[in-house]
Protein backbone atom coordinates (compact mmCIF):
# COMPACT_ATOMS: atom_id res chain seq x y z
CA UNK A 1 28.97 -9.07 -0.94
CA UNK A 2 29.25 -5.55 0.41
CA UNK A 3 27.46 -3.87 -2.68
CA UNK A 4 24.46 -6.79 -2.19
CA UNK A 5 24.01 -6.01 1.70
CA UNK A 6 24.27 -1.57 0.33
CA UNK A 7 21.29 -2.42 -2.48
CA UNK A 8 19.23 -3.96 -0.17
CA UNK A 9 18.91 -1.46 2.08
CA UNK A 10 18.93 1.59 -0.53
CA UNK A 11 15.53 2.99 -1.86
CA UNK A 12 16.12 3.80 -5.74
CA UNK A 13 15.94 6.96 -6.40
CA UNK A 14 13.64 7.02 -9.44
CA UNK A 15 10.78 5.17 -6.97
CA UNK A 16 11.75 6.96 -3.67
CA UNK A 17 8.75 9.57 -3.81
CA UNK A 18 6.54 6.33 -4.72
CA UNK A 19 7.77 4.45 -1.90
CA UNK A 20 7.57 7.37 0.63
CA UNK A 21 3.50 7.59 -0.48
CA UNK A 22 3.19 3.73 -0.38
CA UNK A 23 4.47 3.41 3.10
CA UNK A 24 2.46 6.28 4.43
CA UNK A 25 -0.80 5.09 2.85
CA UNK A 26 0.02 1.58 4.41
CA UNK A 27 0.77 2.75 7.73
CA UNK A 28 -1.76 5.11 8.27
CA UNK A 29 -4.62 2.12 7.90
CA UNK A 30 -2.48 0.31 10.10
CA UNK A 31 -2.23 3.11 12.81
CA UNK A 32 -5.78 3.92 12.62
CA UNK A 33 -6.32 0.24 13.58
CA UNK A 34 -3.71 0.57 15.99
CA UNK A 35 -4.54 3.51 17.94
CA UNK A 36 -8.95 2.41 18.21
CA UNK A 37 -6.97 -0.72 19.94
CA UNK A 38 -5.13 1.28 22.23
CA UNK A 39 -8.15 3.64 22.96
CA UNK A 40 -10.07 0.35 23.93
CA UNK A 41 -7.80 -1.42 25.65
CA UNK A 42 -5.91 1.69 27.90
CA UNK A 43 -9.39 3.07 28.66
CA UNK A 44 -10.44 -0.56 29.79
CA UNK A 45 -7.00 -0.56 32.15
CA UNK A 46 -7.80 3.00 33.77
CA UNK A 47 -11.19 2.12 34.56
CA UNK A 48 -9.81 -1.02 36.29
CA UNK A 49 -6.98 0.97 38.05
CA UNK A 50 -9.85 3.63 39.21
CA UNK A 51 -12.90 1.12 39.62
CA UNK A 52 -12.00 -2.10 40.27
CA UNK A 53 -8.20 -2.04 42.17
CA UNK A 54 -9.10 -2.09 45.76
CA UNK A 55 -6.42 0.91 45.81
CA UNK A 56 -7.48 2.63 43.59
CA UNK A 57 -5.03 5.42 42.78
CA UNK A 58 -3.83 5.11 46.40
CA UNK A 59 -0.64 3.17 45.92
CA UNK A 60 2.46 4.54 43.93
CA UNK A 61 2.42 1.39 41.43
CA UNK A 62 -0.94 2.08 40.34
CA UNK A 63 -0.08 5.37 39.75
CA UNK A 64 2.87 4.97 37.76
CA UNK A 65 0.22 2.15 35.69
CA UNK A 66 -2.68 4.53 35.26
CA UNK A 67 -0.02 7.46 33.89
CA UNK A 68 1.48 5.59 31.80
CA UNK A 69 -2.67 4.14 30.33
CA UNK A 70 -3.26 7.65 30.29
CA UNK A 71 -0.03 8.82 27.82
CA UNK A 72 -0.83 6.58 25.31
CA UNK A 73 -4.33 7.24 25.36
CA UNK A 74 -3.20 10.92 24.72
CA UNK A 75 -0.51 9.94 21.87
CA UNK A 76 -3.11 7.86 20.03
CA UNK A 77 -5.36 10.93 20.08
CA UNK A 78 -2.88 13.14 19.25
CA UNK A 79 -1.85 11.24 16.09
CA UNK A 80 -5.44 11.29 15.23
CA UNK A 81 -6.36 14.70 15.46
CA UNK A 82 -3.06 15.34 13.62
CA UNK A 83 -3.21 13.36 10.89
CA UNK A 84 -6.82 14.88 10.00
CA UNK A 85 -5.44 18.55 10.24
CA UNK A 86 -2.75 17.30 8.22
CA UNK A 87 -3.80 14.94 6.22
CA UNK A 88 -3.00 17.80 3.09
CA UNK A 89 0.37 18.37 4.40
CA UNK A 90 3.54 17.54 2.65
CA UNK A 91 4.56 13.41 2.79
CA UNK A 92 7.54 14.22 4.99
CA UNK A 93 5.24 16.04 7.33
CA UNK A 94 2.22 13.08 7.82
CA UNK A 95 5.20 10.50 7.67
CA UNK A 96 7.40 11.84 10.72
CA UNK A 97 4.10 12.03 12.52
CA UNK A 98 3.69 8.83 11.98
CA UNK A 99 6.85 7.30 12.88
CA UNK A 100 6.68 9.89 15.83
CA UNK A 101 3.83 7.78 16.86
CA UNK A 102 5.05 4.34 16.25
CA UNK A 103 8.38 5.28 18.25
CA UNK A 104 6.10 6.53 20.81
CA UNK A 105 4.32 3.59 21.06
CA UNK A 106 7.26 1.17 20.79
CA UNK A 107 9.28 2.59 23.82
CA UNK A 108 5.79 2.82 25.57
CA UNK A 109 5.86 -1.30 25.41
CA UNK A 110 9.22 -1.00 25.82
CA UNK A 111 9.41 1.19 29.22
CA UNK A 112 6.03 -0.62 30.64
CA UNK A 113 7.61 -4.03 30.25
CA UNK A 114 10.51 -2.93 31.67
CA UNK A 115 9.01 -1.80 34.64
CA UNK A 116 7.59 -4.85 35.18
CA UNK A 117 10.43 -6.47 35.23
CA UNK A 118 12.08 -4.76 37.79
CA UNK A 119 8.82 -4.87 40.47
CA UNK A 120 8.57 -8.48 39.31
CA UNK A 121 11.82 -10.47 38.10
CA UNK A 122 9.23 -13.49 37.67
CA UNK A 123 7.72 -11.38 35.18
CA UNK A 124 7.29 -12.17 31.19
CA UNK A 125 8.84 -10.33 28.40
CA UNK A 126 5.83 -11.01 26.50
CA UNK A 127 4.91 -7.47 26.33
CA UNK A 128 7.61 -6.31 24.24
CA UNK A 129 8.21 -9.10 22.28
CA UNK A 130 4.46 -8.28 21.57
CA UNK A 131 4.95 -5.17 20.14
CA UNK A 132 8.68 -6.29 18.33
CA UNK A 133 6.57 -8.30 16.32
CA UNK A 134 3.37 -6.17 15.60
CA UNK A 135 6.16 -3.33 14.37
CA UNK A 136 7.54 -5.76 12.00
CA UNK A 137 3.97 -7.25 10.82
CA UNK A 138 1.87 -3.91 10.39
CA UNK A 139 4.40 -1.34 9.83
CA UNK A 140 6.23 -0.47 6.55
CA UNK A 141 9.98 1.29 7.54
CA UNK A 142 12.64 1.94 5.49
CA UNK A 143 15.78 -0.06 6.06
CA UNK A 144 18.05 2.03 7.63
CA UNK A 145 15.38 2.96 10.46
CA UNK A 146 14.16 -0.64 10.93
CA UNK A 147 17.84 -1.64 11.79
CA UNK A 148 18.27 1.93 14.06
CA UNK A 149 14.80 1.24 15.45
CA UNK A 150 15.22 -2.26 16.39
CA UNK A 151 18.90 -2.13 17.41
CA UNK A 152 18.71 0.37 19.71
CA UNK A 153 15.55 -0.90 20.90
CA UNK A 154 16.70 -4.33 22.04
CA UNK A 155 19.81 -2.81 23.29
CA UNK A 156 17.78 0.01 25.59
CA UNK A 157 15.66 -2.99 26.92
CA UNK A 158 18.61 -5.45 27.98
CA UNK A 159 20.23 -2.37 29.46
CA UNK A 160 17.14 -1.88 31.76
CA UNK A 161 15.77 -5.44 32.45
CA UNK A 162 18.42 -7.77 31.38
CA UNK A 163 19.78 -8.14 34.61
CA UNK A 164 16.52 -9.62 35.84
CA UNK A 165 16.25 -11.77 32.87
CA UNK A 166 17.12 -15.29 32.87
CA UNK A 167 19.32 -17.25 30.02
CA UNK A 168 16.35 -18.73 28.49
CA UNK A 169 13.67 -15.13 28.39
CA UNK A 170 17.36 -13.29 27.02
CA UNK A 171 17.54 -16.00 24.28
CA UNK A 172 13.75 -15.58 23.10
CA UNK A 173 14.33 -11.72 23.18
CA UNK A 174 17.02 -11.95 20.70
CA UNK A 175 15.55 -14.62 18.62
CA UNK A 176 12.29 -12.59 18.53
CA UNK A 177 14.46 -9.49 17.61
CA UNK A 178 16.45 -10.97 15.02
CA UNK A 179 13.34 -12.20 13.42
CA UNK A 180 11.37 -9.12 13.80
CA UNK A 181 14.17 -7.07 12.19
CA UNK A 182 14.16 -9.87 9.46
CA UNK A 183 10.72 -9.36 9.03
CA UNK A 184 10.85 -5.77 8.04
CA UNK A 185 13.66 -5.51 5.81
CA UNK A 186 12.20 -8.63 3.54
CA UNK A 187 8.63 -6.50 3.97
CA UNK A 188 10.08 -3.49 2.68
CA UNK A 189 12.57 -4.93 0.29
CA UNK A 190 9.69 -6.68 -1.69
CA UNK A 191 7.94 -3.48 -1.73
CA UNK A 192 10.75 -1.45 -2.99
CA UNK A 193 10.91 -4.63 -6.17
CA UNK A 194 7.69 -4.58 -6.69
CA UNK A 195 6.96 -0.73 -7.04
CA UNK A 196 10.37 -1.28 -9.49
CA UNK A 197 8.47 -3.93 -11.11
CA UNK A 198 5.40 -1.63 -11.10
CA UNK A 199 7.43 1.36 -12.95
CA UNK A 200 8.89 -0.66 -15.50
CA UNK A 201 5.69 -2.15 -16.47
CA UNK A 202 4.40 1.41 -17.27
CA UNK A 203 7.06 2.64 -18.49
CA UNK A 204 6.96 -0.46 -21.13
CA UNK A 205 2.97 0.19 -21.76
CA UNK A 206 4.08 4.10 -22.18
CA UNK A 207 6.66 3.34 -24.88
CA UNK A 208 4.20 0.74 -26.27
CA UNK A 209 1.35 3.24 -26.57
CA UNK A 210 4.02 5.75 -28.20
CA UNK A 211 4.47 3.22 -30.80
CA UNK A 212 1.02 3.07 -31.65
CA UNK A 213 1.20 6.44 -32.12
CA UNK A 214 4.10 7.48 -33.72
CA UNK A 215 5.14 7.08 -37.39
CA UNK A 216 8.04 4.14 -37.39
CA UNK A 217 10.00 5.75 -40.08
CA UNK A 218 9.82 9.73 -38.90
CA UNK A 219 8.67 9.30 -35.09
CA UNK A 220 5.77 11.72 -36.13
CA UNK A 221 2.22 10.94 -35.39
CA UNK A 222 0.84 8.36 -37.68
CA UNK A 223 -2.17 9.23 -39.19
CA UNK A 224 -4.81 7.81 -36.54
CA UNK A 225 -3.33 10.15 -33.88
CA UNK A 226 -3.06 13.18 -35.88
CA UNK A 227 -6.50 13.16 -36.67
CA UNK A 228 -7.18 13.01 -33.19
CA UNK A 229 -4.33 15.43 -32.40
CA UNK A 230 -6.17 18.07 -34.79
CA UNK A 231 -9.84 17.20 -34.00
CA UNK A 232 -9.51 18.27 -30.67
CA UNK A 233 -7.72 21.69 -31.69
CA UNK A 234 -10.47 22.04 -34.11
CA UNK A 235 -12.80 22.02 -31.88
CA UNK A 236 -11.35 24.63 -29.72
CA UNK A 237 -11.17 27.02 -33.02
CA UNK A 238 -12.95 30.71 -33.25
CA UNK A 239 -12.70 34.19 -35.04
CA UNK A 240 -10.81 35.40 -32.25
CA UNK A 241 -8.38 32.39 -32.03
CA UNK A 242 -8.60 30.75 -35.41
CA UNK A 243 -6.83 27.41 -35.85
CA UNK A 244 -5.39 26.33 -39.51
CA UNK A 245 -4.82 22.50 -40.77
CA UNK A 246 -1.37 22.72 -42.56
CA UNK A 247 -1.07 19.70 -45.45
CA UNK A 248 2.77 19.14 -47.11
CA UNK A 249 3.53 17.11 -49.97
CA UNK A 250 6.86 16.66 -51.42
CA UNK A 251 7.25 17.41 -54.95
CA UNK A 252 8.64 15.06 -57.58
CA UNK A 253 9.07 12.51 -54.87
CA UNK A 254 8.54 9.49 -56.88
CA UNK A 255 11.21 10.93 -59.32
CA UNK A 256 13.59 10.64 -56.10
CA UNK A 257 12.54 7.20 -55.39
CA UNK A 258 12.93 6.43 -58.98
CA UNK A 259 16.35 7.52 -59.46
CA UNK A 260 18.00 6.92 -56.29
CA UNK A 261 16.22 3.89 -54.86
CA UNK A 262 14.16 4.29 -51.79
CA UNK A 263 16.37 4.29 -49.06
CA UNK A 264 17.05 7.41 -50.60
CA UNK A 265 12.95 8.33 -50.57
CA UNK A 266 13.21 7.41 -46.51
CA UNK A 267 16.21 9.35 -45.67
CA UNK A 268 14.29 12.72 -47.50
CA UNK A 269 11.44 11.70 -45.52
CA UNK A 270 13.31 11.84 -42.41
CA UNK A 271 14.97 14.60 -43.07
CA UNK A 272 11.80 16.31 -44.08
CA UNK A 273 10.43 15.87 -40.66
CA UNK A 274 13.46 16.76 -38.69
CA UNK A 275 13.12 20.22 -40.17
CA UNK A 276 8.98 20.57 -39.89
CA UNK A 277 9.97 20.02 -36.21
CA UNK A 278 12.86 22.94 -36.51
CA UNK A 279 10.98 25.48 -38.67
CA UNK A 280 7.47 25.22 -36.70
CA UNK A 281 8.23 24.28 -32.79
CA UNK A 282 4.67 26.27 -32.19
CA UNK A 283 2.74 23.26 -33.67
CA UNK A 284 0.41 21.97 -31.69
CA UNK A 285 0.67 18.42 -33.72
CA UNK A 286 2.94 17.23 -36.91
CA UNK A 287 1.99 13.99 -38.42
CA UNK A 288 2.88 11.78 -41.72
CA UNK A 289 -0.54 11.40 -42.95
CA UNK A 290 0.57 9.30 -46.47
CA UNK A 291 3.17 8.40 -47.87
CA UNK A 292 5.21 11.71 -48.69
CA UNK A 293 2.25 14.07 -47.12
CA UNK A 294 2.78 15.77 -44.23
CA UNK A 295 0.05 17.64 -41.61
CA UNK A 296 0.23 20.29 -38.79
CA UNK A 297 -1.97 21.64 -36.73
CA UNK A 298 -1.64 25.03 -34.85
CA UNK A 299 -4.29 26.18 -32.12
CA UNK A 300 -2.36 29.82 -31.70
CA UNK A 301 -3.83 31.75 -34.74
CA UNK A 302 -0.43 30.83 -36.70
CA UNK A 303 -1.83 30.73 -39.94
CA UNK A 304 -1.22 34.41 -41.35
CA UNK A 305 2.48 33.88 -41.08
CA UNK A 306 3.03 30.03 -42.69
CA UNK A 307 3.26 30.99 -46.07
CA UNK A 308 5.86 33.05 -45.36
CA UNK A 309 7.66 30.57 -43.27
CA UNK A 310 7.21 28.23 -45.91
CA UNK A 311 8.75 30.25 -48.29
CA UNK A 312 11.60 31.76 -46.51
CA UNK A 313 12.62 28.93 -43.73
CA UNK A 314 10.76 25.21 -45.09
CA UNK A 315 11.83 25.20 -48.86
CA UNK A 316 15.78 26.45 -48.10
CA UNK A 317 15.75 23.75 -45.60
CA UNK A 318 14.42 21.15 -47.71
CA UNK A 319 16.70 22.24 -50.53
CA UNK A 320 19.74 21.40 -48.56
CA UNK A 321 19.08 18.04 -48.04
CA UNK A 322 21.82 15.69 -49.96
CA UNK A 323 21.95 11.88 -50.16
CA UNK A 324 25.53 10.53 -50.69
CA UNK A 325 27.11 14.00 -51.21
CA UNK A 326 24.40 14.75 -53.42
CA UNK A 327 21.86 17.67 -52.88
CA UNK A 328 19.10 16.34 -54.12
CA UNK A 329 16.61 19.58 -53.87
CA UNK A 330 13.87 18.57 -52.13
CA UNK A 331 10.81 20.79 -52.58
CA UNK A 332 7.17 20.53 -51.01
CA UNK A 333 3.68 22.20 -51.97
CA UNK A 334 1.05 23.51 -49.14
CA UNK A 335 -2.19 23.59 -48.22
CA UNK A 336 -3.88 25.31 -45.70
CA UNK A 337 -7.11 25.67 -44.18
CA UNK A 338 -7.81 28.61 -41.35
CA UNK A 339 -10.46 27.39 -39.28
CA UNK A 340 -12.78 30.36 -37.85
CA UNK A 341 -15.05 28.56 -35.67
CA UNK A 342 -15.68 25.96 -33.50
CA UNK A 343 -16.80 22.16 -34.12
CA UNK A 344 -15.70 22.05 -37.86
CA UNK A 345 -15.24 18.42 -38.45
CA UNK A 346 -11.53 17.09 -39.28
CA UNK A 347 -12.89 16.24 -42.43
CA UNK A 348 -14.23 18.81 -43.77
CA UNK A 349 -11.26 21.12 -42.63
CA UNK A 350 -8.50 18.16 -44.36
CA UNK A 351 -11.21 18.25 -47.56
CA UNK A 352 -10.43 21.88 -48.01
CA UNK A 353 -6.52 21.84 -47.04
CA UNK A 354 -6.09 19.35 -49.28
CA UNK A 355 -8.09 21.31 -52.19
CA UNK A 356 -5.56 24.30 -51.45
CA UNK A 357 -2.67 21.83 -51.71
CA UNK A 358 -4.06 20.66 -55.40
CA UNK A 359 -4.37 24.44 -56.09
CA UNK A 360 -0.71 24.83 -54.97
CA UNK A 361 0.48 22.31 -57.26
CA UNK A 362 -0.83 23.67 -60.18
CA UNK A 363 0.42 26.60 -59.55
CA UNK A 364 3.47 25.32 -60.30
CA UNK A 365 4.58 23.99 -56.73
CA UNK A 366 7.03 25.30 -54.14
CA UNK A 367 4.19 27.03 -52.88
CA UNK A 368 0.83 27.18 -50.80
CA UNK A 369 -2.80 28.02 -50.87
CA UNK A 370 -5.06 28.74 -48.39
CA UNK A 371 -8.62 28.71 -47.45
CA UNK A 372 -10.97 29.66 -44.74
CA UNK A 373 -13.82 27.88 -42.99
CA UNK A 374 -16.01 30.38 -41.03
């Protein structure tokens, strides 16, 4: 029971930042409403304690009334001009001006119904329930400070005017804060499951559109999103900064497959891109293109030194690879084409890559060829 009553008033951490901006986007179009009421309404009240009270500002009660018209007028245009020069500031700063406010506001009802009270015992308590409500309905609080807010509130105002009160305006009080406080833990525990909700949803569409991305077997791009991977580097390319398309087939793979079955041929194609991931982190993409081909695209001018990485890091790598205590050695031929300039067309650069990588082959494999597109 106790760890039911702790989760609903906890804030997860992984949406607390979320939560934080929800609230304050909520309760800032709720202020804004709020404080053109008050400007309305307290001007209208100071013009009737100055223009229409046959006092005027002669007695000590209308006094105290037109003060306290004239503090919240000042509060609700003190929030306003803040949150404008503000309005860029950190969430924690535009939030505890906010709450600043709404504190403000609640022990203005508060103190001004209080006061009522004690001139009038006759008086209502409508006031204050009033603005118990309107807290609950229009603003957004975490848990822990609805409970402080409310708590302390309630007790404040029976500490002030409870004496005054009779049996029946004491029971509506409580009744009115027990729902009010009931009001904005539901509010804000809904909120917290739905922006839970919210997260998991993208984080299923994110994993979803990884999948459509990513090769099942090696978690490398699949071939649609490599070409769009290396398009976009492509495009990017010049003489300065040079971009190369890097094509890898595996040699005698279908003799592996052959001889060992292919859950053999999917374990060396695994492997094989476990170690294009090791041997060239600086890739901008790595996809499995076909069915034992292999791309890469760098945007950093990498192409001078790939041969050589082929040669001294790739091919040991791939020769270590065993299958059931077996070392099967695995071997791959490369093709590369340096791109010099900008807008050359994926196909045209994969065309020539994959003319080098025929070159390479005939050359009598375990090695690469390269050409340039200026």
């Amino acid at each position: 029971m106790g760890k039911h009553i702790g989760e609903f008033f906890r804030i997860p951490t992984e949406i607390r930042a979320e939560f934080w901006q929800d609230t304050l986007q909520k309760n800032q179009l709720s202020l804004l409403v709020i404080c053109l009421m008050i400007l309305g309404m307290e001007l209208f009240n100071m013009a009737r304690v100055l223009f229409w009270s046959d006092s005027g500002l002669g007695t000590l009660n209308n006094r105290i009334y037109f003060s306290m018209y004239c503090a919240l007028c000042l509060a609700a245009v003190l929030y306003l001009l803040l949150q404008h020069l503000l309005r860029r500031a950190p969430v924690s700063i535009r939030w505890a001006i906010q709450y600043t406010m709404v504190l403000f506001a609640f022990l203005w009802h508060m103190g001004l119904n209080a006061y009522d009270l004690m001139r009038d015992p006759a008086a209502e308590v409508s006031l204050f329930l009033t603005a118990f409500l309107a807290l609950a309905v229009f603003i957004q609080m975490p848990p822990l400070f609805s409970l402080i807010s409310y708590s302390t509130a309630y007790a404040v105002f029976m500490l002030l005017a409870g004496a005054v009160l009779d049996s029946g305006a004491r029971i509506n009080l409580t009744v009115a804060a027990i729902v009010s406080l009931a009001v904005s833990l539901t509010t804000c525990r809904h909120r917290v499951v739905r922006l839970v909700q919210q997260r998991e949803i993208r984080q299923i569409n994110q994993q979803l559109q990884d999948m459509l991305q990513k090769d099942p077997l090696t978690g490398l791009l699949n071939t649609a999103a490599f070409q769009s991977c290396a398009a976009a580097h492509l495009q990017r390319a010049c003489a300065a900064h040079p971009a190369a398309l890097f094509i890898i087939d595996l040699d005698n793979f279908k003799a592996v497959n052959d001889h060992f079955g292919h859950p053999c041929g999917d374990h060396v194609l695994r492997e094989t891109a476990l170690r294009l991931q090791a041997v060239f982190p600086d890739a901008a993409g790595i996809g499995r293109i076909g069915g034992d081909e292999f791309a890469m695209v760098f945007s950093s001018g990498a192409a001078d030194t790939l041969p050589q990485r082929l040669t001294q890091h790739l091919l040991p790598e791939l020769a270590q690879i065993q299958w059931q205590g077996k070392t099967l050695g695995a071997s791959c031929s490369a093709g590369i084409c340096r791109v010099c300039s900008a807008d050359i067309p994926y196909g045209r650069a994969y065309h020539q890559a994959d003319q080098a990588l025929y070159e390479a082959k005939r050359c009598g494999k375990g090695c690469s060829c390269q050409k340039i597109l200026s």
